[in-house]
N, C-alpha and C. Protein backbone atom coordinates (compact mmCIF):
# COMPACT_ATOMS: atom_id res chain seq x y z
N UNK A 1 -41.71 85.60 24.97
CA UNK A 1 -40.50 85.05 24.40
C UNK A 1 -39.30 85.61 25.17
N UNK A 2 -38.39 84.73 25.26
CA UNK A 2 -37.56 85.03 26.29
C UNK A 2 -36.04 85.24 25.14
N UNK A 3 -34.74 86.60 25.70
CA UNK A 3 -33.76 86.58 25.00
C UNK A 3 -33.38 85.11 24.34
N UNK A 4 -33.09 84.29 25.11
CA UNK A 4 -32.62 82.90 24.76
C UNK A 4 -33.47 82.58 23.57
N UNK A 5 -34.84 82.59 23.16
CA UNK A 5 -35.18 81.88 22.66
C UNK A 5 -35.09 82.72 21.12
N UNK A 6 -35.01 84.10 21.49
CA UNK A 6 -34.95 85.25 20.46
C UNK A 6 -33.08 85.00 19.63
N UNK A 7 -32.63 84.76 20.42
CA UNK A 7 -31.09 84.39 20.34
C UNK A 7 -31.18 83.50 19.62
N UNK A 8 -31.89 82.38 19.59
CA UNK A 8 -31.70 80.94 19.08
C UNK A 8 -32.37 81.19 17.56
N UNK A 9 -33.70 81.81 17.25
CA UNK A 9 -33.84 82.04 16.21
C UNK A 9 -33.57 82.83 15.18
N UNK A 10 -32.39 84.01 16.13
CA UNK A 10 -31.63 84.72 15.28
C UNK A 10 -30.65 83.65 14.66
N UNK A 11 -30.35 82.49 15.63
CA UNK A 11 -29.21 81.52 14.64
C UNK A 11 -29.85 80.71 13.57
N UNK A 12 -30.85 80.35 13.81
CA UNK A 12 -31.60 79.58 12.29
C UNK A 12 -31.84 80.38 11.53
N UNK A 13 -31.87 82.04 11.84
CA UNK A 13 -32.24 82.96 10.30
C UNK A 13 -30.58 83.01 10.01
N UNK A 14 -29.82 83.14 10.68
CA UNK A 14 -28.13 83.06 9.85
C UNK A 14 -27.93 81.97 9.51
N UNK A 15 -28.13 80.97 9.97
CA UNK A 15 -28.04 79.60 9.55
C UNK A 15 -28.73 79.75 7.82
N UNK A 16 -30.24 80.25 7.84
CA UNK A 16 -31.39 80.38 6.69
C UNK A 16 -30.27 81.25 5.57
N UNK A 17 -29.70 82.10 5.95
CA UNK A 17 -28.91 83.09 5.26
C UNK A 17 -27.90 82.34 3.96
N UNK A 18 -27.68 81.17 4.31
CA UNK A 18 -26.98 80.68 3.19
C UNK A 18 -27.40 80.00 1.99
N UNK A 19 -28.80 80.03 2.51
CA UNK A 19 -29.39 79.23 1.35
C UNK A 19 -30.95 80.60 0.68
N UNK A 20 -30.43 81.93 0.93
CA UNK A 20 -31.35 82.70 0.10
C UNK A 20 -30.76 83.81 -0.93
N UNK A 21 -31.91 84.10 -1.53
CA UNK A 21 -31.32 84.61 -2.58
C UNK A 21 -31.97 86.25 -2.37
N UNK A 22 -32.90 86.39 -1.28
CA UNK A 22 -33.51 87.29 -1.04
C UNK A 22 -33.08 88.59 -0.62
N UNK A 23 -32.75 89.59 -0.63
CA UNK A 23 -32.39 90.51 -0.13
C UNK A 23 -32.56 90.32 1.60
N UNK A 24 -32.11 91.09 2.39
CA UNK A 24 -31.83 91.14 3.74
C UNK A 24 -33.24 91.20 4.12
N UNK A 25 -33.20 92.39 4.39
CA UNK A 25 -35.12 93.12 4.78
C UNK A 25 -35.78 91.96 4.12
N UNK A 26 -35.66 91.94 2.67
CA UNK A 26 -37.58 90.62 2.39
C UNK A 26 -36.95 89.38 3.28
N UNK A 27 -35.80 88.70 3.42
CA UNK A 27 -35.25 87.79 3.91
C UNK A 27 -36.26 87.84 5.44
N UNK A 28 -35.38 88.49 6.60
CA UNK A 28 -36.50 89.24 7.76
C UNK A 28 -37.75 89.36 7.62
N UNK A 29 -38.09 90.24 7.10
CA UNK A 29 -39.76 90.43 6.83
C UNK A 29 -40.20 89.10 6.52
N UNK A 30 -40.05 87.74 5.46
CA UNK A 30 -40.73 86.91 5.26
C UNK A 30 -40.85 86.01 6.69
N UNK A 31 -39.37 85.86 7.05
CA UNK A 31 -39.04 85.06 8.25
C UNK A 31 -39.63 85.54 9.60
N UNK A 32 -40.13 86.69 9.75
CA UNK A 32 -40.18 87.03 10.92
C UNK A 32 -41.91 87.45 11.13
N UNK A 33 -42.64 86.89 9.98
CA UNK A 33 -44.28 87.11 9.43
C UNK A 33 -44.94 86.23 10.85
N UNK A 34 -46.06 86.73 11.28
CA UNK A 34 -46.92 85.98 11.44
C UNK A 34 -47.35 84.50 11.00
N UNK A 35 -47.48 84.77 9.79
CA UNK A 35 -47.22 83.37 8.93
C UNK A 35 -46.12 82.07 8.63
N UNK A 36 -44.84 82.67 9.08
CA UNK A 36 -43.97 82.00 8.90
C UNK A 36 -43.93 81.12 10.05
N UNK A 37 -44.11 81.99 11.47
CA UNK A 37 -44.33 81.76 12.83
C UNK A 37 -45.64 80.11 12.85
N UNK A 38 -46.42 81.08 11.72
CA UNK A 38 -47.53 80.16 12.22
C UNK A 38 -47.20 78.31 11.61
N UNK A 39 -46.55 78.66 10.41
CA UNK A 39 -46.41 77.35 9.55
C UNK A 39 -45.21 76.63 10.23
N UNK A 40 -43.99 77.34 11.19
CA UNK A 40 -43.16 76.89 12.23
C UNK A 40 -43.74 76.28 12.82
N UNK A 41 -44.21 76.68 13.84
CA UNK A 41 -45.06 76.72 14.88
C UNK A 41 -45.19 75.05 15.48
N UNK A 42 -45.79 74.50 14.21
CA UNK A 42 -46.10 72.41 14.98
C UNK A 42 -44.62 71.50 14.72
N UNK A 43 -43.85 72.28 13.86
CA UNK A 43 -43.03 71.61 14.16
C UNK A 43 -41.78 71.96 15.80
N UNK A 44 -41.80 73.35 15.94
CA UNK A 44 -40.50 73.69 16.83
C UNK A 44 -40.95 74.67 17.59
N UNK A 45 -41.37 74.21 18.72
CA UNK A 45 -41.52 75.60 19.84
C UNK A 45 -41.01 76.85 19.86
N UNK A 46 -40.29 77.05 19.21
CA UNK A 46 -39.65 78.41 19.28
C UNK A 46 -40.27 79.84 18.37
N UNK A 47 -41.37 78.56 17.46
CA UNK A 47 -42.61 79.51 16.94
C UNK A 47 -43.53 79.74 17.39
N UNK A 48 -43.80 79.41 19.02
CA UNK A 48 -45.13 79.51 19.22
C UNK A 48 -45.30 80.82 19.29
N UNK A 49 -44.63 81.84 19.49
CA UNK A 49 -44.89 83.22 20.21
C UNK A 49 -44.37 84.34 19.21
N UNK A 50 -44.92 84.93 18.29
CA UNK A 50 -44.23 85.96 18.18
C UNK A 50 -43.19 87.19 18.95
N UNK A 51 -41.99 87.64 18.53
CA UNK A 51 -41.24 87.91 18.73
C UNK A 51 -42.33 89.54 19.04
N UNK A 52 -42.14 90.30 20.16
CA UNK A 52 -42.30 91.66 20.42
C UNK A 52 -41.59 92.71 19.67
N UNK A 53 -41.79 93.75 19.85
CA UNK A 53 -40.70 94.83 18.97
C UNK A 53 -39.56 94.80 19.48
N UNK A 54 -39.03 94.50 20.84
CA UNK A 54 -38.36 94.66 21.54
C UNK A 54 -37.28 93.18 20.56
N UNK A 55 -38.03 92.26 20.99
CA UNK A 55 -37.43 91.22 20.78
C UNK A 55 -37.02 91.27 19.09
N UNK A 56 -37.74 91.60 18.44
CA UNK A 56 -37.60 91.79 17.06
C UNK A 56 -36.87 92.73 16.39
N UNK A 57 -36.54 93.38 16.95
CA UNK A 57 -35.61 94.44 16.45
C UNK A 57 -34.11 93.95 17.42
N UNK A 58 -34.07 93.32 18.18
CA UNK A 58 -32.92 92.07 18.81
C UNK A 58 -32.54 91.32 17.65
N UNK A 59 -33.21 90.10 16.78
CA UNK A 59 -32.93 89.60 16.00
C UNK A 59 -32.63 90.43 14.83
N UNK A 60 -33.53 90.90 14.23
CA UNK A 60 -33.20 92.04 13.25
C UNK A 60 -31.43 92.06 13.66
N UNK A 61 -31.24 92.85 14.05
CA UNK A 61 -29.79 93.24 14.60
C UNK A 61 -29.08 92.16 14.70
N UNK A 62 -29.00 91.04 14.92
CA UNK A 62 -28.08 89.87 15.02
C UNK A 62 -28.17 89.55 14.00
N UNK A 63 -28.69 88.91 13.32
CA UNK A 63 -28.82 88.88 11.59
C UNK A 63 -28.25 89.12 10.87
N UNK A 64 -28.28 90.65 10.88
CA UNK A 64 -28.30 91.77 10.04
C UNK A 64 -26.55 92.33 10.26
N UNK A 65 -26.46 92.12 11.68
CA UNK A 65 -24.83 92.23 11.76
C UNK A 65 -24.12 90.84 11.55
N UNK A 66 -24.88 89.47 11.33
CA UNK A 66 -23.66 88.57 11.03
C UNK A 66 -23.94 88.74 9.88
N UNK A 67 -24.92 88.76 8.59
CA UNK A 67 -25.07 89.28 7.09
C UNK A 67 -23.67 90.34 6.87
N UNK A 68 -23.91 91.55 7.46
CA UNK A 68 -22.93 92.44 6.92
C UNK A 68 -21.57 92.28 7.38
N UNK A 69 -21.49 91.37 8.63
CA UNK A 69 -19.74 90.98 8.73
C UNK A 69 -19.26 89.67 8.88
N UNK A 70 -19.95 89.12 7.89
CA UNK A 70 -20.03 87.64 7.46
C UNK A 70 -18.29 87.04 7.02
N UNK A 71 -17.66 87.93 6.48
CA UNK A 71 -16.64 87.51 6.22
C UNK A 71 -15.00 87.63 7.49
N UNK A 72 -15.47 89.28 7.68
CA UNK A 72 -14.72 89.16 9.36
C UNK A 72 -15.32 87.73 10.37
N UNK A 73 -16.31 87.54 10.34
CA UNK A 73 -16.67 86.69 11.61
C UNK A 73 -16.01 85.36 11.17
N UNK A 74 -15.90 84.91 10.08
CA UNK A 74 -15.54 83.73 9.39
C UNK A 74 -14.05 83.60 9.59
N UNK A 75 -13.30 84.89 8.87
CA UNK A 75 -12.26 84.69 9.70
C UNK A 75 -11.55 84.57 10.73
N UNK A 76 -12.36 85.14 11.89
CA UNK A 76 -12.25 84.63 13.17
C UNK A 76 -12.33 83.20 13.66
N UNK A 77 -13.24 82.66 12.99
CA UNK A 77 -13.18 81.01 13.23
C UNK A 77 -12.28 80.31 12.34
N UNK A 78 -11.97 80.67 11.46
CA UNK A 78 -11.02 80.32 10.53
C UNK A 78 -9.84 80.01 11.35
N UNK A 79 -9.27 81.51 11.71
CA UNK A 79 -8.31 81.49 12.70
C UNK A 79 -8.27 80.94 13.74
N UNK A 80 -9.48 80.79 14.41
CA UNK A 80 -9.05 79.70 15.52
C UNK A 80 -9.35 78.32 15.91
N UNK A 81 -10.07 78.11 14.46
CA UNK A 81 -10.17 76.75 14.39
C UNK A 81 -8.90 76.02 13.82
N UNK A 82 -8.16 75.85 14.79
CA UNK A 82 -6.56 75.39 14.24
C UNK A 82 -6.68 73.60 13.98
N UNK A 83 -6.48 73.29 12.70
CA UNK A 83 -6.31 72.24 12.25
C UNK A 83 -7.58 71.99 11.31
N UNK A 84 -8.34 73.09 11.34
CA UNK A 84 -9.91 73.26 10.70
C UNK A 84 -9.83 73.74 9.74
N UNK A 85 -10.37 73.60 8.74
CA UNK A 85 -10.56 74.24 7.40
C UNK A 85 -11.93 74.90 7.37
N UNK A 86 -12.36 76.23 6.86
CA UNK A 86 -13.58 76.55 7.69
C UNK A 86 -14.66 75.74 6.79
N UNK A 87 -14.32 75.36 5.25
CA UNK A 87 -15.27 74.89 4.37
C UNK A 87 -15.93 72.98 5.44
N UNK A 88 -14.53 72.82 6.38
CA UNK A 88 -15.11 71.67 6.82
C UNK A 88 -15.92 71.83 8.16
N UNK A 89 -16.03 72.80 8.39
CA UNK A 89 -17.22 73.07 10.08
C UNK A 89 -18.74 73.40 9.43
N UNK A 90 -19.67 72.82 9.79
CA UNK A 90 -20.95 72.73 9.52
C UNK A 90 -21.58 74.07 9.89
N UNK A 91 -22.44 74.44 8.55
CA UNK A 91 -23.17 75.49 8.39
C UNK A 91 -23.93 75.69 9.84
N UNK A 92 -24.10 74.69 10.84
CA UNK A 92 -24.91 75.31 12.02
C UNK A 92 -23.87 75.32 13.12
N UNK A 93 -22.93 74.97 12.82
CA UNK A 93 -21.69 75.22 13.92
C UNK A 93 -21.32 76.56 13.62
N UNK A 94 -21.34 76.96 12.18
CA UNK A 94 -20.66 78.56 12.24
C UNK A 94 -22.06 79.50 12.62
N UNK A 95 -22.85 79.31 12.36
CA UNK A 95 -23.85 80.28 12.80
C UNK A 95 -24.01 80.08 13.74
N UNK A 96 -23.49 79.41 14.51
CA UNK A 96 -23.43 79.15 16.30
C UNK A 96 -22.60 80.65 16.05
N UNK A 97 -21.38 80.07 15.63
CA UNK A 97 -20.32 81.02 16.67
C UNK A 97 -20.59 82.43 15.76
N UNK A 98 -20.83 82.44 14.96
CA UNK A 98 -21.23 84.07 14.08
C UNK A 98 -21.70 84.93 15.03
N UNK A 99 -23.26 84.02 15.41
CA UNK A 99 -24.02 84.88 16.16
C UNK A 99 -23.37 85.32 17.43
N UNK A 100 -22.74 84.43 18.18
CA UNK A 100 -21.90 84.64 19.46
C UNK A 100 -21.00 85.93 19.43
N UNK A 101 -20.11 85.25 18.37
CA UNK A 101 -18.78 86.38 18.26
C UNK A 101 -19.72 87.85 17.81
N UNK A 102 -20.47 88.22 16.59
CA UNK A 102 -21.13 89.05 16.74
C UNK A 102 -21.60 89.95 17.99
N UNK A 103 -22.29 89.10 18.65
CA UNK A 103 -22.85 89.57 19.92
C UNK A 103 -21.00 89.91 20.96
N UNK A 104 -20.51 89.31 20.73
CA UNK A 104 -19.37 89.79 22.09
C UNK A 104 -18.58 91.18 21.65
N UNK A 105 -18.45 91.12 19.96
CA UNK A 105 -18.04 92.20 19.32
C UNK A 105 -18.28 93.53 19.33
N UNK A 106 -19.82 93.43 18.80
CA UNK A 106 -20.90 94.44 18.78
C UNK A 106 -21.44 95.02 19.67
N UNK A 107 -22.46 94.20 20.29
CA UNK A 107 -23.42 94.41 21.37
C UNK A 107 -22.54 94.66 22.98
N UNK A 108 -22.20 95.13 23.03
CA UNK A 108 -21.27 95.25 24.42
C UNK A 108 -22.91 95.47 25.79
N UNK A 109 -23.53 95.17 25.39
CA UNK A 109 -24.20 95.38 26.64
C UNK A 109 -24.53 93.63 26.92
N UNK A 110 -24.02 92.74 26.30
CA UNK A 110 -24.28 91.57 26.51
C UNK A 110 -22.99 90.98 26.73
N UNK A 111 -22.25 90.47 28.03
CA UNK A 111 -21.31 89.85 28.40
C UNK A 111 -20.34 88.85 27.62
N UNK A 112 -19.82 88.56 27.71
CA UNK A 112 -18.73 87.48 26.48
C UNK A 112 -19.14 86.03 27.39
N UNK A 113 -19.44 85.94 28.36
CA UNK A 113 -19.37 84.66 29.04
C UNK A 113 -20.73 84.01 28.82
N UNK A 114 -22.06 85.07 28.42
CA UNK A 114 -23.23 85.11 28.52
C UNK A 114 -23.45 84.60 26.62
N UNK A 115 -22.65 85.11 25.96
CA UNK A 115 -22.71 84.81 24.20
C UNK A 115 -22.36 83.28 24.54
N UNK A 116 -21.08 83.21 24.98
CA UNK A 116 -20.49 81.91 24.90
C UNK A 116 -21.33 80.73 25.35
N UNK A 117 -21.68 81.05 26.55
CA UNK A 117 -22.80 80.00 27.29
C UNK A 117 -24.14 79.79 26.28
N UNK A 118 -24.42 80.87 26.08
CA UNK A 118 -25.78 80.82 24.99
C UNK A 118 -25.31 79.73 23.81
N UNK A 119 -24.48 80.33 23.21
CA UNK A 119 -23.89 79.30 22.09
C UNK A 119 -24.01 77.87 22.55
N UNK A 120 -23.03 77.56 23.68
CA UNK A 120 -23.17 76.18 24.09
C UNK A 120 -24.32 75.73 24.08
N UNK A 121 -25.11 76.32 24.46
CA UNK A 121 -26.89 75.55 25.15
C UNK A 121 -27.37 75.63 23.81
N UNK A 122 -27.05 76.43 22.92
CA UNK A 122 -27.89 76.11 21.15
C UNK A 122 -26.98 74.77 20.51
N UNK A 123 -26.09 75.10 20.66
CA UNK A 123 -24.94 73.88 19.82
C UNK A 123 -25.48 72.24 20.37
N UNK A 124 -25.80 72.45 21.76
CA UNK A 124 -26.27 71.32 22.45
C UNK A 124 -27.50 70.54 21.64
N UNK A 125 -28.77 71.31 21.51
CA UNK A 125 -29.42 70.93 20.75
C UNK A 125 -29.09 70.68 19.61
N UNK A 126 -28.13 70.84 18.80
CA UNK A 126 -28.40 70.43 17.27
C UNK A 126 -27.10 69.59 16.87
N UNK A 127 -26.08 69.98 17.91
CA UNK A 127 -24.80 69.29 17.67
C UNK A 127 -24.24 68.54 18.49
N UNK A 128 -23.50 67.23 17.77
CA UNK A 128 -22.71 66.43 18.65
C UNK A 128 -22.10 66.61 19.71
N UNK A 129 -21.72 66.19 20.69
CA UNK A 129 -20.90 66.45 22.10
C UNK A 129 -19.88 66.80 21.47
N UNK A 130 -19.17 66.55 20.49
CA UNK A 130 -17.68 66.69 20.10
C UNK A 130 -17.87 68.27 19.77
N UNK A 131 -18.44 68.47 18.82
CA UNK A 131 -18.89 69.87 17.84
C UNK A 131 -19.27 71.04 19.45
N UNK A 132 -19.58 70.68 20.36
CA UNK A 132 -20.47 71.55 21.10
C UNK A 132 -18.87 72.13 21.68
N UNK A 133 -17.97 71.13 22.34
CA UNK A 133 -16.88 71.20 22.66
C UNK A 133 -15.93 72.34 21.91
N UNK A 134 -15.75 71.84 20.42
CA UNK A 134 -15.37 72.90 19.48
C UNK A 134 -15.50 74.15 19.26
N UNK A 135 -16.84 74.18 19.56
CA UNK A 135 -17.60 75.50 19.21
C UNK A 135 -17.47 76.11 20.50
N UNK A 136 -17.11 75.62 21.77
CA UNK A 136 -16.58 76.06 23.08
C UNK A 136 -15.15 76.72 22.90
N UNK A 137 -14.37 75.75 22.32
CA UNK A 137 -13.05 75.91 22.19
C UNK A 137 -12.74 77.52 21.45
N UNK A 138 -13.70 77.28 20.51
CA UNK A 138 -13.52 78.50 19.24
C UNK A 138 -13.51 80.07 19.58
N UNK A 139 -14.74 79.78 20.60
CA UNK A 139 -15.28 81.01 20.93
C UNK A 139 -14.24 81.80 22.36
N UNK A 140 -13.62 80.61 23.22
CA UNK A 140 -12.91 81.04 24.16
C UNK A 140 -11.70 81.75 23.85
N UNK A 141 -10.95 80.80 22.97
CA UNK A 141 -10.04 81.16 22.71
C UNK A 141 -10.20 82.52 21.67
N UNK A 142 -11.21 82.92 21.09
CA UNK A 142 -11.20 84.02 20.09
C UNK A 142 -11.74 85.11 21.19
N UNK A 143 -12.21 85.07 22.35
CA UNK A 143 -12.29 86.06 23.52
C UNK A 143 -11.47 86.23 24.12
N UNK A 144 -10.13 85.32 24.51
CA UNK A 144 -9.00 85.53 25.18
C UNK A 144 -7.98 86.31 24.62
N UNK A 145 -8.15 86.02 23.06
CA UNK A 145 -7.25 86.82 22.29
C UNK A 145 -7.54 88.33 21.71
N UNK A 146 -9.09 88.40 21.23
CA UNK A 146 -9.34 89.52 20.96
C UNK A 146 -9.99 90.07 21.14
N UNK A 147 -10.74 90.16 22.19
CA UNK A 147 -11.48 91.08 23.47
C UNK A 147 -10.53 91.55 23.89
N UNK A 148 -10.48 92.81 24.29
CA UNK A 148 -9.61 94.25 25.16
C UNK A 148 -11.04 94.11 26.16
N UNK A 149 -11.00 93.49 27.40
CA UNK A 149 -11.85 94.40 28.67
C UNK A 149 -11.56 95.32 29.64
């Protein structure tokens, strides 16, 4: 399993995040089972492979930091989605940019140009040309302004 693909399913477990009632850890632990993998699996390539420790404790951590700064990250898109209301940007457009901004925030060993691009190439798959654009827009402009490099 490759970062990218570890990246991408850290965004469907934040994406998953809005619709559980589960604590964090059982949330992870169920999602990240053998089993869950396996019942994935025929529908979406991205289950064929279990995640390594390496890789799994990657997601763990992306998750787990857009869970606990769910409301900072929101306001970041809030803010720079100008003319946007955040209740009107789609639950997989913000866990686009959650996970992104997260990662440019947090993780400093992973580049801001490298979150951003990642984002794009996930948004691609699931979102309109317009939305992919947006979610371009969002993320640049919230790196130009509040990234110190």
């Amino acid at each position: 399993m490759t970062r990218n693909t570890a990246r991408e399913i850290a965004t469907h477990l934040a994406y998953e995040l809005s619709f559980t009632d589960l604590s964090l850890p059982a949330f992870l632990d169920q999602h990240l089972s053998a089993e869950s993998f396996a019942d994935l699996s025929p529908e979406c390539d991205l289950y064929d492979e279990m995640p390594n420790a390496k890789q799994d404790e990657y997601i763990r951590r992306l998750v787990s930091g857009v869970a606990d700064h769910a409301a900072e990250l929101d306001g970041y898109i809030e803010k720079y989605a100008q003319g946007w209301r955040f209740d009107r940007i789609s639950l997989v457009a913000s866990a686009i940019m959650r996970v992104a901004m997260y990662e440019i925030l947090y993780m400093p060993d992973i580049p801001a140009g490298v979150a951003i691009n990642e984002a794009v190439e996930i948004a691609k798959k699931y979102d309109e040309p317009e939305t992919v654009r947006f979610i371009n827009g969002i993320l640049g402009s919230f790196v130009r302004q509040e990234v110190k490099e």
